[in-house]
C-alpha atoms as a PDB file:
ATOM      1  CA  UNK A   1      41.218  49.048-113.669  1.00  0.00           C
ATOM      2  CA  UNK A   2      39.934  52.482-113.358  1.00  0.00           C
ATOM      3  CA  UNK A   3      36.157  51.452-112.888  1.00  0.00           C
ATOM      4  CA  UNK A   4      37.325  50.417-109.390  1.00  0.00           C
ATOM      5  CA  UNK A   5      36.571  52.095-106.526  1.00  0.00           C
ATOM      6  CA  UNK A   6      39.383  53.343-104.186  1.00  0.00           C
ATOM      7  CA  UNK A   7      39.441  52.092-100.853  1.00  0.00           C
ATOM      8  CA  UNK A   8      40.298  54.731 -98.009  1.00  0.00           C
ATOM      9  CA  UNK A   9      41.652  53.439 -94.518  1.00  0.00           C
ATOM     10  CA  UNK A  10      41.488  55.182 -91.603  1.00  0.00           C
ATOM     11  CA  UNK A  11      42.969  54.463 -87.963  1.00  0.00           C
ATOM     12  CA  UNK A  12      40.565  55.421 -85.350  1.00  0.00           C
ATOM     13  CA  UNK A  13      41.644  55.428 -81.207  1.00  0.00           C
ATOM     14  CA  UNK A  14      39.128  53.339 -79.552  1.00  0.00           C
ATOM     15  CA  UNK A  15      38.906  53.643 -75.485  1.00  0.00           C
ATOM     16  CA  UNK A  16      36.491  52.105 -73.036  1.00  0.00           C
ATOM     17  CA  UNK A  17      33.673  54.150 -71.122  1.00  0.00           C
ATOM     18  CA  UNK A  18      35.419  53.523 -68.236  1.00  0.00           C
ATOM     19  CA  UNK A  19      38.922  54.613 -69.497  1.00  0.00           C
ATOM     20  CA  UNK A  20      37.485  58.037 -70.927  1.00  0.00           C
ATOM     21  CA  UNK A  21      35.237  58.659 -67.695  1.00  0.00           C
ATOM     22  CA  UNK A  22      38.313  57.980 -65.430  1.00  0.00           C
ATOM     23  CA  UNK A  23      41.199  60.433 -68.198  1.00  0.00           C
ATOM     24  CA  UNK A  24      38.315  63.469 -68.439  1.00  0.00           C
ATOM     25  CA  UNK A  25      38.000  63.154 -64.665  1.00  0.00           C
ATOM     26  CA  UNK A  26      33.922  62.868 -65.198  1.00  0.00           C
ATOM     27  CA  UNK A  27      31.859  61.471 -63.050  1.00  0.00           C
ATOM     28  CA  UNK A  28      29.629  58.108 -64.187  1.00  0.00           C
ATOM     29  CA  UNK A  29      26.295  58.771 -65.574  1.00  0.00           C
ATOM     30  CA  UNK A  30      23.233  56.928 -63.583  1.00  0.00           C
ATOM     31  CA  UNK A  31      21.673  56.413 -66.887  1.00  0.00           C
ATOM     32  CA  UNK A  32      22.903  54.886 -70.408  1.00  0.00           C
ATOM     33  CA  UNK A  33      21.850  54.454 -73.896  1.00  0.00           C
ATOM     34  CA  UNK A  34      23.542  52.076 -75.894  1.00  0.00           C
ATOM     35  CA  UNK A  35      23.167  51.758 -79.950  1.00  0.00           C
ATOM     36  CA  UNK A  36      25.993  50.569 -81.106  1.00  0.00           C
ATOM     37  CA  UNK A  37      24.615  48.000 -84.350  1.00  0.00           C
ATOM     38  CA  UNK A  38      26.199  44.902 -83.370  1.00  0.00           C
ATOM     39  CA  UNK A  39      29.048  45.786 -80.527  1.00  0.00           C
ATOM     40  CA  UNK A  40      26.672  45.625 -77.222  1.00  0.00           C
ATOM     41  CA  UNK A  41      28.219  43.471 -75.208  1.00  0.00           C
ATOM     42  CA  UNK A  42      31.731  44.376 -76.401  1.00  0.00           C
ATOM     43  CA  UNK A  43      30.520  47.808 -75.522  1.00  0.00           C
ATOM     44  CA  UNK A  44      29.383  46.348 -71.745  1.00  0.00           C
ATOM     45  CA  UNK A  45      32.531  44.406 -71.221  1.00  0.00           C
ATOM     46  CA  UNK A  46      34.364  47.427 -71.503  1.00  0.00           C
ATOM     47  CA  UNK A  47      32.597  48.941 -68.736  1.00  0.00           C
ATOM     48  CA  UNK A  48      32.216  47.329 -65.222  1.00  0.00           C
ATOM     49  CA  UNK A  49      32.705  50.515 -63.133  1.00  0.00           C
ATOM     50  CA  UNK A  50      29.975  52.033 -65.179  1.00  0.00           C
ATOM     51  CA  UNK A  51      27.461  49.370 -64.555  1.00  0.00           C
ATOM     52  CA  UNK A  52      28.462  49.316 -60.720  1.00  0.00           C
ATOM     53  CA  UNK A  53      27.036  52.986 -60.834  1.00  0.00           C
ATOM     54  CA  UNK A  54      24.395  52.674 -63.289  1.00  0.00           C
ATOM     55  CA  UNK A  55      20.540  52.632 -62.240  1.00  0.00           C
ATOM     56  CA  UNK A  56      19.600  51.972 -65.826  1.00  0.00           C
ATOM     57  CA  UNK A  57      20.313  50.759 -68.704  1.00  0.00           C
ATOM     58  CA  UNK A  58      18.499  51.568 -72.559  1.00  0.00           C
ATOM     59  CA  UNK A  59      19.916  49.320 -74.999  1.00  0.00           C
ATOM     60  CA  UNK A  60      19.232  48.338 -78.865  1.00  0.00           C
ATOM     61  CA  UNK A  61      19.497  44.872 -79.019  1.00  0.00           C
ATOM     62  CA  UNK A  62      19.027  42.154 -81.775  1.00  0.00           C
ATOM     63  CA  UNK A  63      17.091  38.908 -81.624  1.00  0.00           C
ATOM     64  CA  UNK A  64      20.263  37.018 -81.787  1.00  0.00           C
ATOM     65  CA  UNK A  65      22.091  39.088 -78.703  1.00  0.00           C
ATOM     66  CA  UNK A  66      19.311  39.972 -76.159  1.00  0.00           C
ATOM     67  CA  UNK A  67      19.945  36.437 -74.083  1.00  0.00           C
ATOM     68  CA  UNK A  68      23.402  36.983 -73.643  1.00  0.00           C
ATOM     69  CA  UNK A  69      23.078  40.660 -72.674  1.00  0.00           C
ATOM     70  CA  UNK A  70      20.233  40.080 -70.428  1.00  0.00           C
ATOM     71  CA  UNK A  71      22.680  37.307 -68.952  1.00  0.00           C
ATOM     72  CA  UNK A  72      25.629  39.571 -68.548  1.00  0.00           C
ATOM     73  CA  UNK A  73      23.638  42.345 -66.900  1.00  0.00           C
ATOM     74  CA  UNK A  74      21.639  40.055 -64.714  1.00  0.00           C
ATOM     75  CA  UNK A  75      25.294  38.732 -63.622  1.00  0.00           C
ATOM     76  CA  UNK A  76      25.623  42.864 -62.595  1.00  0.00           C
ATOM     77  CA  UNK A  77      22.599  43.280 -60.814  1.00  0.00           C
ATOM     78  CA  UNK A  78      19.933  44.251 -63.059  1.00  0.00           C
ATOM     79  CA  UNK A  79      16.890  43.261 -64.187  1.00  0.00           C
ATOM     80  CA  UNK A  80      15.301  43.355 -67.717  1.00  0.00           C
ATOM     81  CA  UNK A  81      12.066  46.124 -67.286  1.00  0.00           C
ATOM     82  CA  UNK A  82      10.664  46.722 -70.216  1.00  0.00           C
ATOM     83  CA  UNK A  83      11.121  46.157 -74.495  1.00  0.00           C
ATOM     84  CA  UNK A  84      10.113  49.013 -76.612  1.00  0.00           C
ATOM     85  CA  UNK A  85      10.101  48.577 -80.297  1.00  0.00           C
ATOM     86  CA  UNK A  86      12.795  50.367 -81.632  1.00  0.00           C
ATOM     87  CA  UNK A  87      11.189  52.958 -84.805  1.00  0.00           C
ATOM     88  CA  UNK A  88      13.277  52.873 -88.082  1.00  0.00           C
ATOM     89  CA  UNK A  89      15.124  49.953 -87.949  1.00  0.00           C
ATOM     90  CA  UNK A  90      15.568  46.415 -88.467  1.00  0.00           C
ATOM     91  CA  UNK A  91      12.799  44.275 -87.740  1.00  0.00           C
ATOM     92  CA  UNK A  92      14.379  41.981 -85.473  1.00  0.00           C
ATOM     93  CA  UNK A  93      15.366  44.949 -83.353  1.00  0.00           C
ATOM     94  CA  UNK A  94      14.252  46.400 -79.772  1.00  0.00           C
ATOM     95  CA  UNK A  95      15.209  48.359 -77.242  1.00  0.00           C
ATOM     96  CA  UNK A  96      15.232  46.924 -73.673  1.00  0.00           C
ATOM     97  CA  UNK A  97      15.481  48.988 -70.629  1.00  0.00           C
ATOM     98  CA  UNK A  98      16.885  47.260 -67.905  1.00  0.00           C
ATOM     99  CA  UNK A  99      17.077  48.553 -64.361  1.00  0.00           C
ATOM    100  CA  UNK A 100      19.433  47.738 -61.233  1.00  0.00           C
ATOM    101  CA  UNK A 101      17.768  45.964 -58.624  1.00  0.00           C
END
């Protein structure tokens, strides 16, 4: 049917924080932002030498997500600080700074 839209595929290399910070030979940042829509705590997993050197954390998380992360990082030594709203987008999201303790 020509009234269909074509689909276009791409294959896209996906690496860890940790992986890239460790390759570029860069050192870890003290602070992070995270906005990822939906990935968070894949995002997190995929970086516990980051966290070890992190002193905070900024973070968009959903309603649905914000326990678990706030578990996670709490299991890393840090402590939820603050929730800002987060401007232009969905409702149910925030931002959450969280800072090692």
């Amino acid at each position: 049917n020509e009234n269909r839209s074509k689909v276009q595929t791409s294959k896209i290399a996906m690496f860890s924080l940790d992986f890239l910070i460790d390759e570029l030979d860069l050192a870890f940042p003290a602070h992070k932002k995270i906005d990822v829509d939906g990935i968070e705590f894949k995002i997190l997993q995929g970086m516990p030498l980051s966290l070890k050197s992190a002193l905070s954390i900024m973070i968009e998380v959903d309603s649905e997500s914000i326990e678990s992360i706030k578990e996670y990082l709490s299991a890393h030594g840090f402590i939820l600080s603050r929730i800002f709203s987060a401007h232009g987008v969905r409702k149910d999201n925030t931002n959450a700074l969280f800072i090692k303790h």
